[in-house]
Protein backbone atom coordinates (compact mmCIF):
# COMPACT_ATOMS: atom_id res chain seq x y z
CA UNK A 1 -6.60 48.64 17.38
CA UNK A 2 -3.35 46.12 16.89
CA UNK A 3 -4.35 43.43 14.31
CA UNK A 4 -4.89 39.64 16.04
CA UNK A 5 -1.43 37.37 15.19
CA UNK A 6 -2.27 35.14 12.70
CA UNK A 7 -3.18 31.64 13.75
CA UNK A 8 -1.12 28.69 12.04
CA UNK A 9 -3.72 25.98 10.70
CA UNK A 10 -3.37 23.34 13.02
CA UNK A 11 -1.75 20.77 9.84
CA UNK A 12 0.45 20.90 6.94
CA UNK A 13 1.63 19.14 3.81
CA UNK A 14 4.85 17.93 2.19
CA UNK A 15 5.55 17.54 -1.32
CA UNK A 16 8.93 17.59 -2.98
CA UNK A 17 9.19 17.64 -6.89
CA UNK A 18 12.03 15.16 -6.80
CA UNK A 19 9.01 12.46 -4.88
CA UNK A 20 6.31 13.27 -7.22
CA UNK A 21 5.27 9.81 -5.87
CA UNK A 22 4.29 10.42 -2.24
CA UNK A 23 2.58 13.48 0.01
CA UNK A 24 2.62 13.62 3.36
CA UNK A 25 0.05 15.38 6.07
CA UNK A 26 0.58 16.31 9.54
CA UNK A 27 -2.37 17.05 11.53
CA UNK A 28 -1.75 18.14 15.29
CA UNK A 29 -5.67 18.98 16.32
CA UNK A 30 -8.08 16.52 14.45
CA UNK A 31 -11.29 18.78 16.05
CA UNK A 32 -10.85 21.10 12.93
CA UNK A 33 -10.17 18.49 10.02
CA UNK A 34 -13.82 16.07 10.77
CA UNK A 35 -14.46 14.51 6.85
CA UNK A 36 -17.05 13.76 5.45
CA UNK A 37 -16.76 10.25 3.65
CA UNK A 38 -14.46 10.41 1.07
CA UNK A 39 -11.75 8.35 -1.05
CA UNK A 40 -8.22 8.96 -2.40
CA UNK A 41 -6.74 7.91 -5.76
CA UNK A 42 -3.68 7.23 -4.18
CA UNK A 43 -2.84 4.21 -1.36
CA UNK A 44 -3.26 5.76 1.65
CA UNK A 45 -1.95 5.28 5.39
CA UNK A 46 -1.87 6.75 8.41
CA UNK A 47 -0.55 6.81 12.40
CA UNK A 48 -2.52 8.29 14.89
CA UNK A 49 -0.20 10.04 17.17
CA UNK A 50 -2.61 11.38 19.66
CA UNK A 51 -6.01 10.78 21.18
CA UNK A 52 -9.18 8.56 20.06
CA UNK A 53 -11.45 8.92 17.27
CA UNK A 54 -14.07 7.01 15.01
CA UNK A 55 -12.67 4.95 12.02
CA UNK A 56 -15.51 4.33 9.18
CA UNK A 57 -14.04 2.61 6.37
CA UNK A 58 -16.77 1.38 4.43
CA UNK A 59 -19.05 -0.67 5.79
CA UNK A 60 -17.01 -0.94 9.13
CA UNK A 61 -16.52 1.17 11.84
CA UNK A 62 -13.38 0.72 14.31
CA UNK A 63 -12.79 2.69 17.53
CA UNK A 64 -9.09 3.73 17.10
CA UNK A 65 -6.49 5.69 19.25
CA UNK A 66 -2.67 6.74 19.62
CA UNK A 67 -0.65 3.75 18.49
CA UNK A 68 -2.67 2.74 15.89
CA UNK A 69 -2.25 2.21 11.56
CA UNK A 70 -4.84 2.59 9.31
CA UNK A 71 -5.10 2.07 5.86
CA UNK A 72 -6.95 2.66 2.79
CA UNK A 73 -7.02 1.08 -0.72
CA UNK A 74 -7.16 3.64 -3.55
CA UNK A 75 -11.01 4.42 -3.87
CA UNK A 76 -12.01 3.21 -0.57
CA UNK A 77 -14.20 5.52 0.96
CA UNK A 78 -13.54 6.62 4.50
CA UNK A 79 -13.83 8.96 7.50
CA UNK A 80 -12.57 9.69 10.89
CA UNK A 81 -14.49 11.57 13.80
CA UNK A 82 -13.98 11.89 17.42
CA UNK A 83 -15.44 9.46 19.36
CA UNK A 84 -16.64 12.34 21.44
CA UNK A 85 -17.71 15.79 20.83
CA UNK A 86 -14.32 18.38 21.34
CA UNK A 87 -12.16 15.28 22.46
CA UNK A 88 -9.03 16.20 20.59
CA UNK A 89 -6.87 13.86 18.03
CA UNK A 90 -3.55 13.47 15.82
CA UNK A 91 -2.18 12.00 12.79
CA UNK A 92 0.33 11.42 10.33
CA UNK A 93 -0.72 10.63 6.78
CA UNK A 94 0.76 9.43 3.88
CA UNK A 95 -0.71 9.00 0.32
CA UNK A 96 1.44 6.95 -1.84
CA UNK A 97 0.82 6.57 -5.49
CA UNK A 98 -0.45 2.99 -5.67
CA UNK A 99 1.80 2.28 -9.18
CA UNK A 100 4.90 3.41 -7.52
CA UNK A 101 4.10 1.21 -4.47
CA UNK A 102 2.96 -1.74 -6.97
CA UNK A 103 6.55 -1.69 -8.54
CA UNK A 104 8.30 -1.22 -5.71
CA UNK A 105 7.07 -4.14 -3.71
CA UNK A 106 7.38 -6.46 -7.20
CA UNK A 107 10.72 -5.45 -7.36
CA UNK A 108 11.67 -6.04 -3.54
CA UNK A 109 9.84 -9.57 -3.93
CA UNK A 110 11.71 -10.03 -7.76
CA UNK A 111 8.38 -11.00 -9.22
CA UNK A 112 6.80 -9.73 -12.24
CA UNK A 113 3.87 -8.02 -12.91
CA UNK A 114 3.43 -4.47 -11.75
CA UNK A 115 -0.47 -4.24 -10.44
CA UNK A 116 -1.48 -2.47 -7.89
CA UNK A 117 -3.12 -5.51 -5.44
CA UNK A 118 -5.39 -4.29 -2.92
CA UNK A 119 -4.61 -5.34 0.66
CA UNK A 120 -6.94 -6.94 2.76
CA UNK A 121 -5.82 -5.07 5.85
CA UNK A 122 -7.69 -1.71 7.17
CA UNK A 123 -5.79 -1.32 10.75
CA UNK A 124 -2.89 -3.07 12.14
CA UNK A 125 -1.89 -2.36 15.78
CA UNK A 126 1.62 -3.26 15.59
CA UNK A 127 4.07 -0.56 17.42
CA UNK A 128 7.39 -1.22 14.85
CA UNK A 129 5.11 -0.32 11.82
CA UNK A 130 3.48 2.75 13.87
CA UNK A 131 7.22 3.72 15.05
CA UNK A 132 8.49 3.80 11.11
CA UNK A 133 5.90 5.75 10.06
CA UNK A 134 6.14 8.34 12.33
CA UNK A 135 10.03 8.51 11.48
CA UNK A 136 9.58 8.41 7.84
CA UNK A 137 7.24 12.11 8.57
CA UNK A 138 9.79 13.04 10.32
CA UNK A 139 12.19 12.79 7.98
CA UNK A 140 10.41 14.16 5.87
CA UNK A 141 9.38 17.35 7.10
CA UNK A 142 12.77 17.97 8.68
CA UNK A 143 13.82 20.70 6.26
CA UNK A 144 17.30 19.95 6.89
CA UNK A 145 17.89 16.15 4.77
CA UNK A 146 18.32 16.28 0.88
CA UNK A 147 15.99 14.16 -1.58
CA UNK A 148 18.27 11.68 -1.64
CA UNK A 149 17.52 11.01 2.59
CA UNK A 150 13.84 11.48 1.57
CA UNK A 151 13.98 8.90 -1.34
CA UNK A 152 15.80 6.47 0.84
CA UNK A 153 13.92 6.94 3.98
CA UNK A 154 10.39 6.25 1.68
CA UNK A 155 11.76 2.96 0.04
CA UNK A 156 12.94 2.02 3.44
CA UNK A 157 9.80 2.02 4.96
CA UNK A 158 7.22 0.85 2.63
CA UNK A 159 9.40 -2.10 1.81
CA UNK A 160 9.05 -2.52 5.61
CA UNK A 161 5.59 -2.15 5.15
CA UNK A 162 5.48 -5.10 2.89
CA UNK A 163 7.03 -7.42 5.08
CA UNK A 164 3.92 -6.86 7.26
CA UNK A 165 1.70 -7.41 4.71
CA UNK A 166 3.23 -9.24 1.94
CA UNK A 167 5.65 -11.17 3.90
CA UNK A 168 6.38 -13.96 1.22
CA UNK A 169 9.44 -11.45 -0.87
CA UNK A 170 12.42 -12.91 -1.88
CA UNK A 171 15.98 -11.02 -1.61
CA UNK A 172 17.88 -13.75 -3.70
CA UNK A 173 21.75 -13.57 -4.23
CA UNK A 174 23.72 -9.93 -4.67
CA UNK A 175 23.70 -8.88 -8.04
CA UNK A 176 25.40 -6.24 -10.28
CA UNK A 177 28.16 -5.57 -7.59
CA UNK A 178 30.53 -3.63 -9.61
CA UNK A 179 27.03 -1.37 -10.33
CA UNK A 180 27.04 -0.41 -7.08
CA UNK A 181 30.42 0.45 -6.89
CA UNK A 182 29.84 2.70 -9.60
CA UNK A 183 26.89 4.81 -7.36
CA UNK A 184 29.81 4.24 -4.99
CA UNK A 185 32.66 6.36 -6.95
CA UNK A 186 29.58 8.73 -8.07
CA UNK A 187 28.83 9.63 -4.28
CA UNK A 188 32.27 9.56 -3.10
CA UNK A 189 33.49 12.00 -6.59
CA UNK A 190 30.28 14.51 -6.22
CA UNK A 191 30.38 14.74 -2.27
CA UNK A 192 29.69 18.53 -2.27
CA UNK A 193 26.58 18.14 -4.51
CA UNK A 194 23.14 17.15 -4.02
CA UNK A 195 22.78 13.75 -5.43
CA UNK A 196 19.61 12.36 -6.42
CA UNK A 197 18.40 8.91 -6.61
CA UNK A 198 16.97 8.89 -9.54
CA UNK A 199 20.79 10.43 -11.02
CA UNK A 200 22.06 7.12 -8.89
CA UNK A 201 19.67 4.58 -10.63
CA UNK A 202 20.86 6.35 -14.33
CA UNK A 203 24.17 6.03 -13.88
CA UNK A 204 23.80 2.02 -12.64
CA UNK A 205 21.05 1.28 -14.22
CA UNK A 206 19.42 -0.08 -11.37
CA UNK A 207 16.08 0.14 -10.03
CA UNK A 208 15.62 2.75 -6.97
CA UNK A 209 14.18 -0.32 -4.33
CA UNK A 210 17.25 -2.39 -5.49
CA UNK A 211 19.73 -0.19 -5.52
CA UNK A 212 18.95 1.19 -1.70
CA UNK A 213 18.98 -2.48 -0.53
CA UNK A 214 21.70 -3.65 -2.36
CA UNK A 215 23.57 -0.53 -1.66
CA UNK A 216 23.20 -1.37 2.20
CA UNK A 217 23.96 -5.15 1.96
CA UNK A 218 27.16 -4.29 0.08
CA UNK A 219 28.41 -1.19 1.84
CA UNK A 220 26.46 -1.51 5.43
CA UNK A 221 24.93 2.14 4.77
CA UNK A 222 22.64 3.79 2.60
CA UNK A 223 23.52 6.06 -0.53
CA UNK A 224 22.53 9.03 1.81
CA UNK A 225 24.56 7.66 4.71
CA UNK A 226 27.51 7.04 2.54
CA UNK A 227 27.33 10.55 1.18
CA UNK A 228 26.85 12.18 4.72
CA UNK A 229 30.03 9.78 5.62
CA UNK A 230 32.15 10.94 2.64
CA UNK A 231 31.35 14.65 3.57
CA UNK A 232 32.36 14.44 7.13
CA UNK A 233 35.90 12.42 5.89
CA UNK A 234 36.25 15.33 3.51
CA UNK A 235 35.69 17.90 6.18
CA UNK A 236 38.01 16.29 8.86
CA UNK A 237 40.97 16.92 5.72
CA UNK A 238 40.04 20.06 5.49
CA UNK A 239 39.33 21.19 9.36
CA UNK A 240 43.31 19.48 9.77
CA UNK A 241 44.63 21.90 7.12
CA UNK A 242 42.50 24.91 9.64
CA UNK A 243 39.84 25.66 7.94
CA UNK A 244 37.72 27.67 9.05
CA UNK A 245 34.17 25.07 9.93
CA UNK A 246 31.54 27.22 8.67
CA UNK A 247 33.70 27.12 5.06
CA UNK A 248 34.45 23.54 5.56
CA UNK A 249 29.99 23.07 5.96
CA UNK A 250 29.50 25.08 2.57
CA UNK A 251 32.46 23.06 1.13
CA UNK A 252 31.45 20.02 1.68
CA UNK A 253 27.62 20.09 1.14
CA UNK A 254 25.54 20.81 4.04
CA UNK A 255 22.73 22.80 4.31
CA UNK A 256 24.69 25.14 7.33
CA UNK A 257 27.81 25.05 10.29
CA UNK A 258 24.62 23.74 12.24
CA UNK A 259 23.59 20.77 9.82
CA UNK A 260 27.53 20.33 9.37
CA UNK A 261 28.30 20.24 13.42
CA UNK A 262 25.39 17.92 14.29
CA UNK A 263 26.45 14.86 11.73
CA UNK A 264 30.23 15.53 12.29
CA UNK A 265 29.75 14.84 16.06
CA UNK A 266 27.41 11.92 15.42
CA UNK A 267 29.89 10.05 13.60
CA UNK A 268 33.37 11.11 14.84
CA UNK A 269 31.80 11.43 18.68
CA UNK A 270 33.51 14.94 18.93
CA UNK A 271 32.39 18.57 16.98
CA UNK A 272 34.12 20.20 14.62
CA UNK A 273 36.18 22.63 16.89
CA UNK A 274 37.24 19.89 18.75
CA UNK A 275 38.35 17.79 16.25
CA UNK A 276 40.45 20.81 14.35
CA UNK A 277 41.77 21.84 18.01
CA UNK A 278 43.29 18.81 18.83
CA UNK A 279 44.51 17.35 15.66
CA UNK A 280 47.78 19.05 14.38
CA UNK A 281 47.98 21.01 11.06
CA UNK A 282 48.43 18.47 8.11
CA UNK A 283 49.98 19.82 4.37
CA UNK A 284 47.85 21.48 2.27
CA UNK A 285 48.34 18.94 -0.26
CA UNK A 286 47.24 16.06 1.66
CA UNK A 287 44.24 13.78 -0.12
CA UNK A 288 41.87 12.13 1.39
CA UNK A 289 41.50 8.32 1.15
CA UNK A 290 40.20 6.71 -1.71
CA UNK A 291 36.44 5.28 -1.95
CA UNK A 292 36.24 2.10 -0.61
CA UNK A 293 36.63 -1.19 -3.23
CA UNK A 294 34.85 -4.40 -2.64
CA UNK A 295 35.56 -7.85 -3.72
C-alpha cells in the first residue's frame, strides 16, 4: 500500500543568526494552533490575516478579526480561540526582544535610558500598521533578500511602530555625514558581497536605527537599496561589454539570473536581455561611475 504524502504543518518560523533579535511565525489555519494561556519573554505582536477569533489578554477579552494588531508586553499572559467551533483563522507573529526594541526606539527618539517601557496598548485597528507588518513577514520569509534587507526592513517597521505608539521622537539635525559616506564607499567597493549591518555600523560607528535613517535622509535609499542599485549599475557595465546575464547575476551578488532579472527590470524598466541587446558593445576597460559624494 503507497505511503500517505506527508502533510506540511499548517505554520512556520523564521530565524536568521545575523537577527538573533527577532522570530517570526506564520500561521495559515489557526484551528490547529488553539493555546492555552500563556506569556512570552519577548515583546510580542501580531496581524491577523484571516478570519475571527477570541482575544484573552489578561483580564480582557476582545473579539478580533482580519485587519486587526495585537500586542503583548513581555510576560503578559494571553490566548486566542475561535470565536466558533472549526471557524478557521490566520496570523502573522512577531516576537521581538524587548531590549533590542527598548534601544532602538531611545535611539530613534535620541533620549537616554534604555528600559524596556511597557505599552499601554493591547489592539490597534489601524490598516498602515496592519499593512507593514504583513510586509515586514514577507520580507522576511522571502528566501530571496540578504540580512542586510532583513535588518533594514525590521528597523523600518518597528520605528514605524513607535510613531503609533510613542509618537513624541525627535529626528534632530543630520549628523556624522561623512560617516555615512563611509557605509557609502563600503557598499559601493564590496557590491558582490553580502554586507551586513552590523559590518556597516563597525565601520561608521553608528548605531543600526541611525544609520538606516540617516542613510535614507542623506542618500534617498536604504543601505540594501543602495547595494541592490550599485549591483544593477555594475551589471549594466558588464551586460554592455556581452556578458553573458547569468555570469553577470553571480558577478555581481545575487542569489540567481532570476533574483538578478527581477531587480534589473524594476529599476532600469527593461530585463537584462533587453538592455544588453540594444545597447552597443562598450571596451572592456570601461569603469563604472564612481560612488556618489555629498556635500
Amino acid at each position: 500500500m503507497p505511503a500517505s504524502p506527508a502533510v506540511s504543518p499548517p505554520w512556520r518560523f523564521w530565524r536568521h543568526p545575523d537577527l538573533p533579535f527577532l522570530e517570526a511565525r506564520e500561521v495559515t489555519d489557526g484551528r490547529q494552533v488553539c493555546y492555552a494561556p500563556h506569556a512570552h519573554e519577548t515583546f510580542s505582536i501580531g496581524a491577523i490575516t484571516a478570519g475571527r477569533n477570541l482575544y484573552r489578554h489578561e483580564k480582557r477579552r476582545e473579539a478580533i478579526g482580519a485587519g486587526d494588531v495585537v500586542l503583548m508586553n513581555p510576560g503578559a499572559v494571553h490566548a486566542c480561540q475561535p470565536l466558533e467551533a472549526g471557524q478557521t483563522w490566520a496570523y502573522h507573529m512577531l516576537y521581538v526582544d524587548a531590549g533590542w526594541l527598548a534601544a532602538l526606539w531611545q535611539d530613534s527618539s535620541q533620549q537616554t535610558g534604555r528600559r524596556w517601557q511597557p505599552l499601554p496598548a493591547i489592539l490597534c485597528r489601524h490598516p498602515a500598521l496592519h499593512a507593514g507588518l504583513v510586509r515586514l513577514c514577507a520580507t522576511l520569509f522571502d528566501p530571496l533578500p540578504a540580512p542586510l534587507a532583513q535588518h533594514s526592513a525590521a528597523i523600518g517597521s518597528f520605528e514605524g511602530l513607535q510613531r503609533f505608539f510613542r509618537p513624541e521622537t525627535g529626528r534632530g539635525q543630520l549628523r556624522a555625514p561623512d560617516r555615512l559616506d563611509r557605509a557609502a564607499e563600503l557598499l559601493h567597493a564590496d557590491y558582490a558581497r553580502a554586507v551586513s549591518l552590523p559590518e556597516l555600523c563597525a565601520a561608521t560607528d553608528l548605531t543600526e536605527s541611525y544609520l538606516i535613517r540617516a542613510f535614507r535622509q542623506r542618500y534617498g535609499m536604504t543601505p540594501h537599496q543602495y547595494l541592490l542599485n550599485r549591483r544593477v549599475q555594475v551589471g549594466c557595465r558588464f551586460l554592455r561589454q556581452g556578458e553573458p546575464i547569468a555570469d553577470v547575476a553571480l558577478a555581481t551578488g545575487f542569489a540567481d539570473q532570476a533574483h538578478f532579472q527581477r531587480v534589473f527590470k524594476r529599476l532600469v524598466a527593461a530585463t537584462p536581455g533587453q538592455y544588453r541587446q540594444l545597447t552597443p558593445a562598450c571596451p572592456p576597460h570601461s569603469q563604472p561611475a564612481a560612488a556618489p559624494v555629498r556635500d
